[in-house]
PDB file of N, CA and C in Angstrom:
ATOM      1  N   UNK A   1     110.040  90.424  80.616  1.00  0.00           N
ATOM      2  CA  UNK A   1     110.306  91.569  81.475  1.00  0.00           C
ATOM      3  C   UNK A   1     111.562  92.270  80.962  1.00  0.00           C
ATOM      4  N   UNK A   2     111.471  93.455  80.680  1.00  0.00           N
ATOM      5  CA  UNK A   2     112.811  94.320  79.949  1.00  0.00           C
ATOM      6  C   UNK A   2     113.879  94.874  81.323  1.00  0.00           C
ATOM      7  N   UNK A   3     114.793  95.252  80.978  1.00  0.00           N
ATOM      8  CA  UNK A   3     115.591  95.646  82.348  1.00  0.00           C
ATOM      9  C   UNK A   3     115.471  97.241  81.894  1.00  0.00           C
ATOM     10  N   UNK A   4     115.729  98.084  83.241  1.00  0.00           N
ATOM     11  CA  UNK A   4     116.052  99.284  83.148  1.00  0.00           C
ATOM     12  C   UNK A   4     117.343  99.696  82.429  1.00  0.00           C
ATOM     13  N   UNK A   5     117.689 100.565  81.778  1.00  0.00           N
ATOM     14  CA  UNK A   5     119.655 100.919  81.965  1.00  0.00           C
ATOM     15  C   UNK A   5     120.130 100.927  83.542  1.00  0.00           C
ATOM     16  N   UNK A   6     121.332 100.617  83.524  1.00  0.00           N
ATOM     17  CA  UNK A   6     121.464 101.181  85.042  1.00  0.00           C
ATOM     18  C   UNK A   6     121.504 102.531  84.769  1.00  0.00           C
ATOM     19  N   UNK A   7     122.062 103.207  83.713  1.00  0.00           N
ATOM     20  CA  UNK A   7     122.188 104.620  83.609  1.00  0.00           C
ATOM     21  C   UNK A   7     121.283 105.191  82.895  1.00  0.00           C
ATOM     22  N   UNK A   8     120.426 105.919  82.752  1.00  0.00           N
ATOM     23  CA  UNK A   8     119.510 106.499  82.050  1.00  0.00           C
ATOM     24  C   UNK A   8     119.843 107.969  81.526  1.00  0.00           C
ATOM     25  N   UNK A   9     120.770 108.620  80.488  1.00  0.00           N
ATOM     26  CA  UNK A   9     120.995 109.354  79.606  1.00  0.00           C
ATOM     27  C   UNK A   9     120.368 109.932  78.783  1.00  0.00           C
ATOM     28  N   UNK A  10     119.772 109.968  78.479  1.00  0.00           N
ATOM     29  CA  UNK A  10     118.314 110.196  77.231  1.00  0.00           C
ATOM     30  C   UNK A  10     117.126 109.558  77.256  1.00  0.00           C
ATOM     31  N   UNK A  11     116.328 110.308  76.510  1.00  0.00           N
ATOM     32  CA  UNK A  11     114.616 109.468  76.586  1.00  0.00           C
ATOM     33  C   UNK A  11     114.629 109.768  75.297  1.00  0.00           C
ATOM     34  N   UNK A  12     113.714 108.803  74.535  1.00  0.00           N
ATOM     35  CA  UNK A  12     113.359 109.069  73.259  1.00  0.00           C
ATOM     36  C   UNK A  12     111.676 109.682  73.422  1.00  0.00           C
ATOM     37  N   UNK A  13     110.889 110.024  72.778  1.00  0.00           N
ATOM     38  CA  UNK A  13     110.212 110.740  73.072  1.00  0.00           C
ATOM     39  C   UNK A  13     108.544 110.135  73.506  1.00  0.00           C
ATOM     40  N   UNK A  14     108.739 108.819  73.734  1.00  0.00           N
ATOM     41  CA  UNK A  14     107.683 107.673  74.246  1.00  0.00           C
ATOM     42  C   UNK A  14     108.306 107.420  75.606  1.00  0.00           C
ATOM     43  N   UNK A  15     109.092 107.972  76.182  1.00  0.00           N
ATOM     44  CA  UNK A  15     109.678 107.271  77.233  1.00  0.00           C
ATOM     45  C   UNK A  15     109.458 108.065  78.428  1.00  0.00           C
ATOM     46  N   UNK A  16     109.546 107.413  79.889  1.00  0.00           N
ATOM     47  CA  UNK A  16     109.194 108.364  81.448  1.00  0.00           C
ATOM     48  C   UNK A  16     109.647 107.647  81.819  1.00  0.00           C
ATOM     49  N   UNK A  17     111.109 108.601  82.514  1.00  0.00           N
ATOM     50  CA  UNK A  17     111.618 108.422  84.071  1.00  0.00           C
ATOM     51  C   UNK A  17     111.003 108.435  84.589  1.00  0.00           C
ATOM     52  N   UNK A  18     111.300 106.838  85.896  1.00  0.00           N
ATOM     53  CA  UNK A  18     110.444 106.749  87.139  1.00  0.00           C
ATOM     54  C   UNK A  18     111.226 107.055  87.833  1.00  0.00           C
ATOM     55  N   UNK A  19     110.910 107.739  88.764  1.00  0.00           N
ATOM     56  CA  UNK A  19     112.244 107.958  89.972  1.00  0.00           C
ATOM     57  C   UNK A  19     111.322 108.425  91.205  1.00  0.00           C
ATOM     58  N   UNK A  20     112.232 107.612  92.737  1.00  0.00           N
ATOM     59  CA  UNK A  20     111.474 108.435  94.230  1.00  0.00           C
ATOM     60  C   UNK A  20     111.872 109.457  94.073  1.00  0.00           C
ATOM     61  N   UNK A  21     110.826 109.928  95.164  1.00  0.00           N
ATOM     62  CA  UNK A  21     110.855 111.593  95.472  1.00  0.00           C
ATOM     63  C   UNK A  21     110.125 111.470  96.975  1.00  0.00           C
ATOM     64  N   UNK A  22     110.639 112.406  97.389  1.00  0.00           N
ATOM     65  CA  UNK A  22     109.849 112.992  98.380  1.00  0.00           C
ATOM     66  C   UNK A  22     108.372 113.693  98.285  1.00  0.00           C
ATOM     67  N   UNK A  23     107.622 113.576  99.269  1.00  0.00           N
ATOM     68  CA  UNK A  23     105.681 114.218  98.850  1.00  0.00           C
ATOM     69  C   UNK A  23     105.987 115.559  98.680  1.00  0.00           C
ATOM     70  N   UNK A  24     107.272 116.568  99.047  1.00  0.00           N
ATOM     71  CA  UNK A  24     107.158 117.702  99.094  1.00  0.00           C
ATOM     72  C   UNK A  24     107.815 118.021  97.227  1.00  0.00           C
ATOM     73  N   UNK A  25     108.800 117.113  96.573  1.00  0.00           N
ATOM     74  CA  UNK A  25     109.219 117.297  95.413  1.00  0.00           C
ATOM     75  C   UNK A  25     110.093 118.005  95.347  1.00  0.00           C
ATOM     76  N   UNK A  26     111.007 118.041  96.320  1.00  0.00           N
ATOM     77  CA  UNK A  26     112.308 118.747  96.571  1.00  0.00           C
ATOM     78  C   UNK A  26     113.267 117.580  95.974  1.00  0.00           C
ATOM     79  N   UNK A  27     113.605 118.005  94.479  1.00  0.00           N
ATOM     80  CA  UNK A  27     114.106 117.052  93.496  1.00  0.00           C
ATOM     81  C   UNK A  27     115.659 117.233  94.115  1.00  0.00           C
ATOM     82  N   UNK A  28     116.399 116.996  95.581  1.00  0.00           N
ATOM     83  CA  UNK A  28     117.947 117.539  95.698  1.00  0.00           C
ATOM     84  C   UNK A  28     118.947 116.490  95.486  1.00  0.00           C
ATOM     85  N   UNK A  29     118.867 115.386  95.108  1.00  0.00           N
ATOM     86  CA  UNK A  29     119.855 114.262  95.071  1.00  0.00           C
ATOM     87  C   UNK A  29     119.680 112.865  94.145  1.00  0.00           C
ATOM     88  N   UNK A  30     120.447 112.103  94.029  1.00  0.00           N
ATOM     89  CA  UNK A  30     119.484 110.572  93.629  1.00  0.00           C
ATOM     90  C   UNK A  30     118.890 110.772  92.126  1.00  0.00           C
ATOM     91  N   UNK A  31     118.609 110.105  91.837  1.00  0.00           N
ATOM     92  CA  UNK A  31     117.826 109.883  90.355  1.00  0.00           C
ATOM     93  C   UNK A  31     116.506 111.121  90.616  1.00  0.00           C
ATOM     94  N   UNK A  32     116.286 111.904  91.346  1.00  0.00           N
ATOM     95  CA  UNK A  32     115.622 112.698  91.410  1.00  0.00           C
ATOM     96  C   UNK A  32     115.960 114.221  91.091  1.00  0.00           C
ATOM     97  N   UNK A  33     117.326 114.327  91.303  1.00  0.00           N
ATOM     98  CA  UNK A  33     118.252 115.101  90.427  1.00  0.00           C
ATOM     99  C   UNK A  33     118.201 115.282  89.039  1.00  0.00           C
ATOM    100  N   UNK A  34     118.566 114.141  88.804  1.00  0.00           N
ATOM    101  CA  UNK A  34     118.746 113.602  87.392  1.00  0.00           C
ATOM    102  C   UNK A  34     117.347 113.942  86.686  1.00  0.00           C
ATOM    103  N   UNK A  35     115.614 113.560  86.975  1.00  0.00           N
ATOM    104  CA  UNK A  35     114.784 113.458  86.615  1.00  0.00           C
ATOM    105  C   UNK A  35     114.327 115.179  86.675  1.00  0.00           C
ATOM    106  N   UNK A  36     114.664 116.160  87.828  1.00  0.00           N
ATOM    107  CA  UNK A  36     114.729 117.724  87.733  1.00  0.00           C
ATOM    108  C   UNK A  36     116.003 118.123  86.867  1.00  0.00           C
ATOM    109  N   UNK A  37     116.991 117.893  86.989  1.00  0.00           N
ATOM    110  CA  UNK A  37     117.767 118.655  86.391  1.00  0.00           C
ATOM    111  C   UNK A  37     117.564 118.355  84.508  1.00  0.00           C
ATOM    112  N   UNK A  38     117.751 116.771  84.081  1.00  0.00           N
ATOM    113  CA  UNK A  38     117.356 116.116  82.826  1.00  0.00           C
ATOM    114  C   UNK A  38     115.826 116.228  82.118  1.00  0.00           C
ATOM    115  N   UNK A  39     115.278 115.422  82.477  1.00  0.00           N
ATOM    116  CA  UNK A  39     113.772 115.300  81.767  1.00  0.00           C
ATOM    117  C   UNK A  39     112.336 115.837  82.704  1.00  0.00           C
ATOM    118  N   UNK A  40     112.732 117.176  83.077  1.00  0.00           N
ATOM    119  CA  UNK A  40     111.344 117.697  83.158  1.00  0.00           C
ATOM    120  C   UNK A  40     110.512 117.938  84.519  1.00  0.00           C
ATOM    121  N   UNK A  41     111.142 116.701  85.351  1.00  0.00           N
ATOM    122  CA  UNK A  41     110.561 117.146  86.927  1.00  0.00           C
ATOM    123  C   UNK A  41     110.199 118.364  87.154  1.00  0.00           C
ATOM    124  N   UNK A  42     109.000 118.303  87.954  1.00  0.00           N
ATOM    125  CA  UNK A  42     109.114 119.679  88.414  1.00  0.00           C
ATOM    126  C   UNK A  42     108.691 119.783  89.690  1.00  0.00           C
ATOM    127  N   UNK A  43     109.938 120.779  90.413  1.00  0.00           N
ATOM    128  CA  UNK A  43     110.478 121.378  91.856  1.00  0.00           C
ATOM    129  C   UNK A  43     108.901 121.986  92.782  1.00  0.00           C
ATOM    130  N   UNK A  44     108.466 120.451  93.698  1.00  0.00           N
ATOM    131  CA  UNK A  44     107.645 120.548  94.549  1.00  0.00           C
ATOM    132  C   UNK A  44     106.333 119.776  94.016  1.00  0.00           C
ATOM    133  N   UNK A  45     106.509 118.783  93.170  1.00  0.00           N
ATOM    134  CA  UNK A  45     105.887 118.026  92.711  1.00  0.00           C
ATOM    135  C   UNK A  45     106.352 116.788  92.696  1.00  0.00           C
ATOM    136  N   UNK A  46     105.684 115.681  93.894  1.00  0.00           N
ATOM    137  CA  UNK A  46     106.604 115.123  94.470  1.00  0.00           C
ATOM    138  C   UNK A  46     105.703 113.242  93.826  1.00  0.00           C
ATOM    139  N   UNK A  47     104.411 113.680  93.323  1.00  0.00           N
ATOM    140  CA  UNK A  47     103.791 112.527  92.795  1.00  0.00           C
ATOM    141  C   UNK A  47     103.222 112.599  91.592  1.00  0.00           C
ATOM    142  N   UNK A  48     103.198 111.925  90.681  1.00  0.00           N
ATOM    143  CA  UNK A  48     102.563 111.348  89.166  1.00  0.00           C
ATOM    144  C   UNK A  48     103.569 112.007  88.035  1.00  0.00           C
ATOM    145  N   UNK A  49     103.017 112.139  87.397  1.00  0.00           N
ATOM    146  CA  UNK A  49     103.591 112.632  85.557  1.00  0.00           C
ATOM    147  C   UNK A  49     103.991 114.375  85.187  1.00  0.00           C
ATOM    148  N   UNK A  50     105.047 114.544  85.619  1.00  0.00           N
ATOM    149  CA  UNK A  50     105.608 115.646  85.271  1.00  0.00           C
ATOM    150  C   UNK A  50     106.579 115.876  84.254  1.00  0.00           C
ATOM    151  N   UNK A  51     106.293 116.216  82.966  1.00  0.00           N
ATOM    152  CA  UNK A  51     107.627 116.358  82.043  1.00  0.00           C
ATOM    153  C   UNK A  51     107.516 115.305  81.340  1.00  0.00           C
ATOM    154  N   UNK A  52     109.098 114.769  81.331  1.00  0.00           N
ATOM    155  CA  UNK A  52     108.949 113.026  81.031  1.00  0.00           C
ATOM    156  C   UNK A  52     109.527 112.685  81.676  1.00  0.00           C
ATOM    157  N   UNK A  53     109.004 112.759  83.253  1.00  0.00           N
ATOM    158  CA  UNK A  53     109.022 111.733  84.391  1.00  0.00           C
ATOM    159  C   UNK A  53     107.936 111.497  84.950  1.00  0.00           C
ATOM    160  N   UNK A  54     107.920 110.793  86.009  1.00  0.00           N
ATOM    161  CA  UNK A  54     106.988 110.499  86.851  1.00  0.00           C
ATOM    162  C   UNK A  54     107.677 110.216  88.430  1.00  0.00           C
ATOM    163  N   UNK A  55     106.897 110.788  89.653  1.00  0.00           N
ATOM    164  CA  UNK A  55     107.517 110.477  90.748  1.00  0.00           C
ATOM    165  C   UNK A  55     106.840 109.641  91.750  1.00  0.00           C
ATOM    166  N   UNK A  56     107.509 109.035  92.304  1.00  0.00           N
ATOM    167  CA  UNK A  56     106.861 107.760  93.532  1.00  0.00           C
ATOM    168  C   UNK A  56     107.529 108.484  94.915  1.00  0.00           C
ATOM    169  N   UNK A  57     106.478 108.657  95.957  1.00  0.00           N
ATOM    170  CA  UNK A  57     106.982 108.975  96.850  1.00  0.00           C
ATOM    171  C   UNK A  57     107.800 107.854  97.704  1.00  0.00           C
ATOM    172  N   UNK A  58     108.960 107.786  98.207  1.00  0.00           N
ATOM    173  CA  UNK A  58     109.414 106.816  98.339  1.00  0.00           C
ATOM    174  C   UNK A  58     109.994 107.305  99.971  1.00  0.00           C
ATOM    175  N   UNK A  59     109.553 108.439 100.028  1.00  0.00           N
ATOM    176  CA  UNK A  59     109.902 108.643 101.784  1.00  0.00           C
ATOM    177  C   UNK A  59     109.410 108.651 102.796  1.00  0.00           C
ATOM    178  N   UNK A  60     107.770 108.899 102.306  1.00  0.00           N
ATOM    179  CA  UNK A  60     106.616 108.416 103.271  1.00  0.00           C
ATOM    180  C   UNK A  60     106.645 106.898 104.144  1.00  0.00           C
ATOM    181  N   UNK A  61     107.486 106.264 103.943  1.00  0.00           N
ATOM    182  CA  UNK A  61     107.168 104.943 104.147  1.00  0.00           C
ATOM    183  C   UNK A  61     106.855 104.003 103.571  1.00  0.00           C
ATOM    184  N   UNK A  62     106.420 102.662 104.015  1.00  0.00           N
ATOM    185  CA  UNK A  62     106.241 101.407 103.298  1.00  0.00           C
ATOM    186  C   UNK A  62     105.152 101.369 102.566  1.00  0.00           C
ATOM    187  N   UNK A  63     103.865 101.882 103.484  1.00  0.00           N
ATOM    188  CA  UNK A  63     102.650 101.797 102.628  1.00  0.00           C
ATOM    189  C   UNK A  63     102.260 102.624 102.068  1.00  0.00           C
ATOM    190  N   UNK A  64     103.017 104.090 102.478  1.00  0.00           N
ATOM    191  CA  UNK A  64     102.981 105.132 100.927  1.00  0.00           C
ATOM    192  C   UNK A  64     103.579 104.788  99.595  1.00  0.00           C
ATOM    193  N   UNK A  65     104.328 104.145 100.039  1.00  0.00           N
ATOM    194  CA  UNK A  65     105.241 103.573  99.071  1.00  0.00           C
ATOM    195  C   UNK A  65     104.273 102.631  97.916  1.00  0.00           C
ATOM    196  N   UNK A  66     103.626 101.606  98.927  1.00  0.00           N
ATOM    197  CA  UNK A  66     103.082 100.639  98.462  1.00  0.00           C
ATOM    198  C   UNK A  66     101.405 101.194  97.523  1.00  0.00           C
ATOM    199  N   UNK A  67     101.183 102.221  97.786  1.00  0.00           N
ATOM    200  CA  UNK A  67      99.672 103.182  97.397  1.00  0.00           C
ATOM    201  C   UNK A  67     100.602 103.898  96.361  1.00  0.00           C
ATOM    202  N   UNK A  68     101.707 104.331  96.402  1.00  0.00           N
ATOM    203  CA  UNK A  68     102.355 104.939  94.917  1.00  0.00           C
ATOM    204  C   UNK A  68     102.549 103.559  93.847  1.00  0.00           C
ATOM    205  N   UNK A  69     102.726 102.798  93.869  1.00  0.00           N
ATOM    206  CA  UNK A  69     103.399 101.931  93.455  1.00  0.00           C
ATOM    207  C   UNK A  69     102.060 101.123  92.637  1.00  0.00           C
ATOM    208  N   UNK A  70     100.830 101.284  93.546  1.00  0.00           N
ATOM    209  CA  UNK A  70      99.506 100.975  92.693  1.00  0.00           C
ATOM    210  C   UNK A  70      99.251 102.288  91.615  1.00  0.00           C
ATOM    211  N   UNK A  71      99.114 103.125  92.497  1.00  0.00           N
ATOM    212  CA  UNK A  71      98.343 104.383  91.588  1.00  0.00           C
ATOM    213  C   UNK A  71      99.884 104.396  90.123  1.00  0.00           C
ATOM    214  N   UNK A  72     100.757 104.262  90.326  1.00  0.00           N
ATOM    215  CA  UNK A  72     101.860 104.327  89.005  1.00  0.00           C
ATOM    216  C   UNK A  72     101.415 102.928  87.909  1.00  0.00           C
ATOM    217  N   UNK A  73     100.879 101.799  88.364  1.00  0.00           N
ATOM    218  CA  UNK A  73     101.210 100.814  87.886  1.00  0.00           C
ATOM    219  C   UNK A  73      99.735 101.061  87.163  1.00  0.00           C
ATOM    220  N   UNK A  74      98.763 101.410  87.801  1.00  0.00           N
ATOM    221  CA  UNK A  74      97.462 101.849  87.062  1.00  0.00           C
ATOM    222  C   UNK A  74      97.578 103.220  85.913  1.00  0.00           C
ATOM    223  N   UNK A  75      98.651 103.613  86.646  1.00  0.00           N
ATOM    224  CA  UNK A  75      98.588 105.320  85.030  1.00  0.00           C
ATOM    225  C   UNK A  75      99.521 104.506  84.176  1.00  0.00           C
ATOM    226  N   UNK A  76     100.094 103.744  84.263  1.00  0.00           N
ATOM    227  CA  UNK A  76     101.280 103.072  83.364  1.00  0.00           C
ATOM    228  C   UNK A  76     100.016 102.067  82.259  1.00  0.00           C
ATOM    229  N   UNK A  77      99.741 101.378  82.930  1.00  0.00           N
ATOM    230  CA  UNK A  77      98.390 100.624  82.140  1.00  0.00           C
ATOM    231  C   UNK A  77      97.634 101.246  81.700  1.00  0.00           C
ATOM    232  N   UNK A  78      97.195 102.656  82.163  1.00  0.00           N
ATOM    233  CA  UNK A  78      96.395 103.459  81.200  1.00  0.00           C
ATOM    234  C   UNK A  78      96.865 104.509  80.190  1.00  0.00           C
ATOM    235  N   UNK A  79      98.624 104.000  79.699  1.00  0.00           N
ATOM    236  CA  UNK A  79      99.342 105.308  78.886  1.00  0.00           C
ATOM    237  C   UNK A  79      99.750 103.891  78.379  1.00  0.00           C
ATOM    238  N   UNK A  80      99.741 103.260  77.076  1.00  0.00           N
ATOM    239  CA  UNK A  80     100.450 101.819  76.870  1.00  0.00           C
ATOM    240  C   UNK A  80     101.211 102.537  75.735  1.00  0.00           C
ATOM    241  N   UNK A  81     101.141 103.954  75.055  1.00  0.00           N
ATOM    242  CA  UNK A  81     102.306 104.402  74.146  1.00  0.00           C
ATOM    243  C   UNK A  81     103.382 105.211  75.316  1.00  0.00           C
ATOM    244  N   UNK A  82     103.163 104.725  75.813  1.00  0.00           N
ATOM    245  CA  UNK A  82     104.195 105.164  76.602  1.00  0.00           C
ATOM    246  C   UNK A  82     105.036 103.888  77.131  1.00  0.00           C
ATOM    247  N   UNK A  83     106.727 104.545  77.265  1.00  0.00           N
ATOM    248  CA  UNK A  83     107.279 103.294  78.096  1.00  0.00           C
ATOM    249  C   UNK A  83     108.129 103.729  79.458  1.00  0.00           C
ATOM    250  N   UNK A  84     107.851 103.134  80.116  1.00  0.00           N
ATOM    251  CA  UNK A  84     107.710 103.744  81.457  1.00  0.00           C
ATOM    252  C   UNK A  84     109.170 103.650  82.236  1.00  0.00           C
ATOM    253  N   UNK A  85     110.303 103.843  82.620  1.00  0.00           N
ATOM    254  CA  UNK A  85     111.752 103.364  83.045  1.00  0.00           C
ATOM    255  C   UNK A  85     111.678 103.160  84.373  1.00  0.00           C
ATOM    256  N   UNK A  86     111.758 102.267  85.153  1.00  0.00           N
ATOM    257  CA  UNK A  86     111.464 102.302  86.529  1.00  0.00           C
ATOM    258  C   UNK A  86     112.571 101.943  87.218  1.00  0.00           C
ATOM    259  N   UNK A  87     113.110 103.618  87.789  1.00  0.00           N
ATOM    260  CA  UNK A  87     114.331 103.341  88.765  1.00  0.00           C
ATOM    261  C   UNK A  87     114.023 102.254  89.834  1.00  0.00           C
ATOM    262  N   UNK A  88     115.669 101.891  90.609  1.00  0.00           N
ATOM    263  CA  UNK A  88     115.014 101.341  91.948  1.00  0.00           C
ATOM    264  C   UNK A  88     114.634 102.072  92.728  1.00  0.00           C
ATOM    265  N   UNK A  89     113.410 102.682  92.590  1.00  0.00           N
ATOM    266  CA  UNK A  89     112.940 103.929  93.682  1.00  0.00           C
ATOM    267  C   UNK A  89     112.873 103.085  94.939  1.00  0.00           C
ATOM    268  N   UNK A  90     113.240 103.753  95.815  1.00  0.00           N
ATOM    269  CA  UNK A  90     113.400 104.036  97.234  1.00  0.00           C
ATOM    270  C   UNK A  90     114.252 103.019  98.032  1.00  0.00           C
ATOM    271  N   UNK A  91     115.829 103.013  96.732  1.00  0.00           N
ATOM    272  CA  UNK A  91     116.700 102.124  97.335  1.00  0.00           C
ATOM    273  C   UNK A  91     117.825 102.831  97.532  1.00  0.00           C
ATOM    274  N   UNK A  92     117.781 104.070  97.044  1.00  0.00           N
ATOM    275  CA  UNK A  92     118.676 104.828  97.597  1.00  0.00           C
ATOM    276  C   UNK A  92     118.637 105.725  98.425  1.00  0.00           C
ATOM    277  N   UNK A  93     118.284 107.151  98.907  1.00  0.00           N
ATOM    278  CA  UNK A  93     118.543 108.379  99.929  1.00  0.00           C
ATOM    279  C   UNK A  93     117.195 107.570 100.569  1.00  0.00           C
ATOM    280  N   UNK A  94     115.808 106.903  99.812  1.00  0.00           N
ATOM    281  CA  UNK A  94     114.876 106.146 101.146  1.00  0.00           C
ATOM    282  C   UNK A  94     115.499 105.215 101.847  1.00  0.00           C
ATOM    283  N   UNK A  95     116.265 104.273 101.338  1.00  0.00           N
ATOM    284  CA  UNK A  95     116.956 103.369 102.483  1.00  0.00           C
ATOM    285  C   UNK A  95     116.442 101.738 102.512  1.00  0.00           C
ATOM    286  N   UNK A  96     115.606 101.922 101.476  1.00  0.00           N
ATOM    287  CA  UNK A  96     114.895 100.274 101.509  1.00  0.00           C
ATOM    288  C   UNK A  96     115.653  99.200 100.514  1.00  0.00           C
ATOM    289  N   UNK A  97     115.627  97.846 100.757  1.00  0.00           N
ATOM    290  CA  UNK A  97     116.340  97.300  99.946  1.00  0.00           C
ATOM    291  C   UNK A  97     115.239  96.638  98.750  1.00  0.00           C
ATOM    292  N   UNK A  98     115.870  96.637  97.476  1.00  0.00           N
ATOM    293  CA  UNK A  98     115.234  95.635  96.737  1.00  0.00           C
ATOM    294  C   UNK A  98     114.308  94.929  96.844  1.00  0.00           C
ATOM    295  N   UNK A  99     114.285  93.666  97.742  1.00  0.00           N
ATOM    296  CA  UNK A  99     113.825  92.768  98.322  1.00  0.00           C
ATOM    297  C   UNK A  99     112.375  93.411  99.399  1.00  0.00           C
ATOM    298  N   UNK A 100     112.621  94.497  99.974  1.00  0.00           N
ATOM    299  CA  UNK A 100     111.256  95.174 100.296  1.00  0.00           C
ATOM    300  C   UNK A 100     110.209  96.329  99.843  1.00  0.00           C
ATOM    301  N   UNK A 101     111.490  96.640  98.634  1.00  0.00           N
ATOM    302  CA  UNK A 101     110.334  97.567  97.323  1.00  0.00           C
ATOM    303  C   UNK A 101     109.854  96.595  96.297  1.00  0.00           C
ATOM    304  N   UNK A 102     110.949  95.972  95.658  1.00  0.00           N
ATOM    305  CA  UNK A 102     110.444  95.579  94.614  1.00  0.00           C
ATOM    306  C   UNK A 102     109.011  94.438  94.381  1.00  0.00           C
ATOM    307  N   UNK A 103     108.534  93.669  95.355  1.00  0.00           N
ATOM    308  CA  UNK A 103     107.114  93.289  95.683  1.00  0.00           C
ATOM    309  C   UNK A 103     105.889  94.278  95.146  1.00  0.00           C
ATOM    310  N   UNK A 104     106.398  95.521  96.039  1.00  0.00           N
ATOM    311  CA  UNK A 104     105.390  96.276  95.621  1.00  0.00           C
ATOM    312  C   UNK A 104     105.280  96.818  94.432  1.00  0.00           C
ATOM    313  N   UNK A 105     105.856  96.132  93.557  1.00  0.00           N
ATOM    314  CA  UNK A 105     105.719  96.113  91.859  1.00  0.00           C
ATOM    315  C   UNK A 105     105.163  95.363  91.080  1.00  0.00           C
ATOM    316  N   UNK A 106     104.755  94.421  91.875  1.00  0.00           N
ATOM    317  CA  UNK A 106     104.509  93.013  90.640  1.00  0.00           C
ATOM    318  C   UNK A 106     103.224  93.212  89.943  1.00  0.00           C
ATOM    319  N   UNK A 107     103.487  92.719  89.288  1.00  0.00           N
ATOM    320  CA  UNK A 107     101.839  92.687  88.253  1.00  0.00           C
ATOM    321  C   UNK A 107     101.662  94.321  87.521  1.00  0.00           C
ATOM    322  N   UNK A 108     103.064  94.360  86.901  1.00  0.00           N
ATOM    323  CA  UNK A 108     103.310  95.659  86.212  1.00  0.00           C
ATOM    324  C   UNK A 108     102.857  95.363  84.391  1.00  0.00           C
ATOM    325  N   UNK A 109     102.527  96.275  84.150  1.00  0.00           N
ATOM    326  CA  UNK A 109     102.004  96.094  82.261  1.00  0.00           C
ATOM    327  C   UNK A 109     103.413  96.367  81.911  1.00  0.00           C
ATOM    328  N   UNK A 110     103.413  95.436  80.608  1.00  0.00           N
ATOM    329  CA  UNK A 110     104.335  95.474  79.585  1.00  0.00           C
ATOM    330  C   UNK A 110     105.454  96.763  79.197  1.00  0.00           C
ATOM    331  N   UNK A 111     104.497  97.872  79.338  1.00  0.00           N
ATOM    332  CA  UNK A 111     105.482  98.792  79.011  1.00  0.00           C
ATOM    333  C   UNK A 111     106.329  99.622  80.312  1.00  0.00           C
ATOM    334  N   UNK A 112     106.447  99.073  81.603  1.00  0.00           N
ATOM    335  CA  UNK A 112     107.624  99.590  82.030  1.00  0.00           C
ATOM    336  C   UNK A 112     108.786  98.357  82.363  1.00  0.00           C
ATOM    337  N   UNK A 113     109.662  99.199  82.465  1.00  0.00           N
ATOM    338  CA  UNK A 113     111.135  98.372  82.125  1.00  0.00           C
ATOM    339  C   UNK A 113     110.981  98.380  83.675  1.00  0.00           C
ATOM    340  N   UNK A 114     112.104  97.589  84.611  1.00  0.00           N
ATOM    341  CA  UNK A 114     111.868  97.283  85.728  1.00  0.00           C
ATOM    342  C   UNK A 114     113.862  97.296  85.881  1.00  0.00           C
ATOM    343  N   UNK A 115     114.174  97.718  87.249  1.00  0.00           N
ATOM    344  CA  UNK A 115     115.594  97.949  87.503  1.00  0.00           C
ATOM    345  C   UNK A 115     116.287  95.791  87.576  1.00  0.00           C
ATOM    346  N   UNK A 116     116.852  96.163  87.612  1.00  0.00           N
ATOM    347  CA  UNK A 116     117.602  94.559  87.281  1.00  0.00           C
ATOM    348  C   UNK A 116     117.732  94.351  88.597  1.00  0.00           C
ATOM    349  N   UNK A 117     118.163  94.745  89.515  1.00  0.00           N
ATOM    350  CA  UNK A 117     118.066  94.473  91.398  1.00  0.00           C
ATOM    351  C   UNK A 117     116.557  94.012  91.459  1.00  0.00           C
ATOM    352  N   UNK A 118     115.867  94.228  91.092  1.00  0.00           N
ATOM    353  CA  UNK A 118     114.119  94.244  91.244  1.00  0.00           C
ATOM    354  C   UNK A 118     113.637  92.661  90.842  1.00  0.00           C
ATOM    355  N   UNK A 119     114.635  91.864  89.992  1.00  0.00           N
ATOM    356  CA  UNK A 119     113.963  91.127  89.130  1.00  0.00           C
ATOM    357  C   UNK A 119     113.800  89.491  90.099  1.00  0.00           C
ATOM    358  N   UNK A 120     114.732  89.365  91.056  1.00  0.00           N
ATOM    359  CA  UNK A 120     114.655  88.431  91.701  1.00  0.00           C
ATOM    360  C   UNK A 120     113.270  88.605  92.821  1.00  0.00           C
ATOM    361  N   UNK A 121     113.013  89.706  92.952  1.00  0.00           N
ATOM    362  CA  UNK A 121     111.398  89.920  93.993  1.00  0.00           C
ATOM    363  C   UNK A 121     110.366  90.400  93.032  1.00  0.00           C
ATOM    364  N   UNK A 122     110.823  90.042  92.272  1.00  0.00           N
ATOM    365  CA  UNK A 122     109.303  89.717  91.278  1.00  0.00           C
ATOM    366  C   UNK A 122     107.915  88.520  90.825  1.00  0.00           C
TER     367      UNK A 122
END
């Protein structure tokens, strides 16, 4: 299992920011900033592969959460030249801890990196 950076600065050109978002894609804060303002998000696009990111809705709740978290882990397995960076979505402006997102990750393919908070609820 690879770790995320904590800081994510650059992508090389195989690489996608994962970062939450809201369903509406109002990229205003959080690694969702970073993923609109840096690599490509785009403003009101709040789920899948935009640019070189990708977004998880992470404000809907637990089991939106948990239905993003399949549908990502299935486009991730079906892009394997790709490597996928997976913030701790929805541990920051969503409010959830580690310990109740990161579950809804397991049984991830090889090519995404996983946040280092994540690795003990794996």
């Amino acid at each position: 299992m690879e770790i995320t950076p904590e800081r994510v600065t650059a992508l090389r050109p195989d690489e996608v920011f994962v970062f939450g978002s809201n369903a509406e894609g109002h990229h205003g804060g959080g690694a969702a900033l970073i993923a609109y303002r840096d690599f490509g998000a785009v403003w009101g696009e709040g789920h899948g592969h935009h640019g070189d990111t990708y977004a998880i809705d992470t404000m809907s709740g637990l089991e939106v959460l948990a239905a993003e978290a399949r549908t990502f882990a299935e486009y991730a397995a079906a892009h394997p030249e790709r490597r996928f960076l997976l913030t701790p979505v929805g541990c920051g402006i969503a409010g959830y801890r580690p310990d109740q997102v990161a579950p809804l990750f397991t049984g991830l393919p090889d090519n995404v990196t996983v946040p280092r908070s994540f690795v003990p609820f794996l």
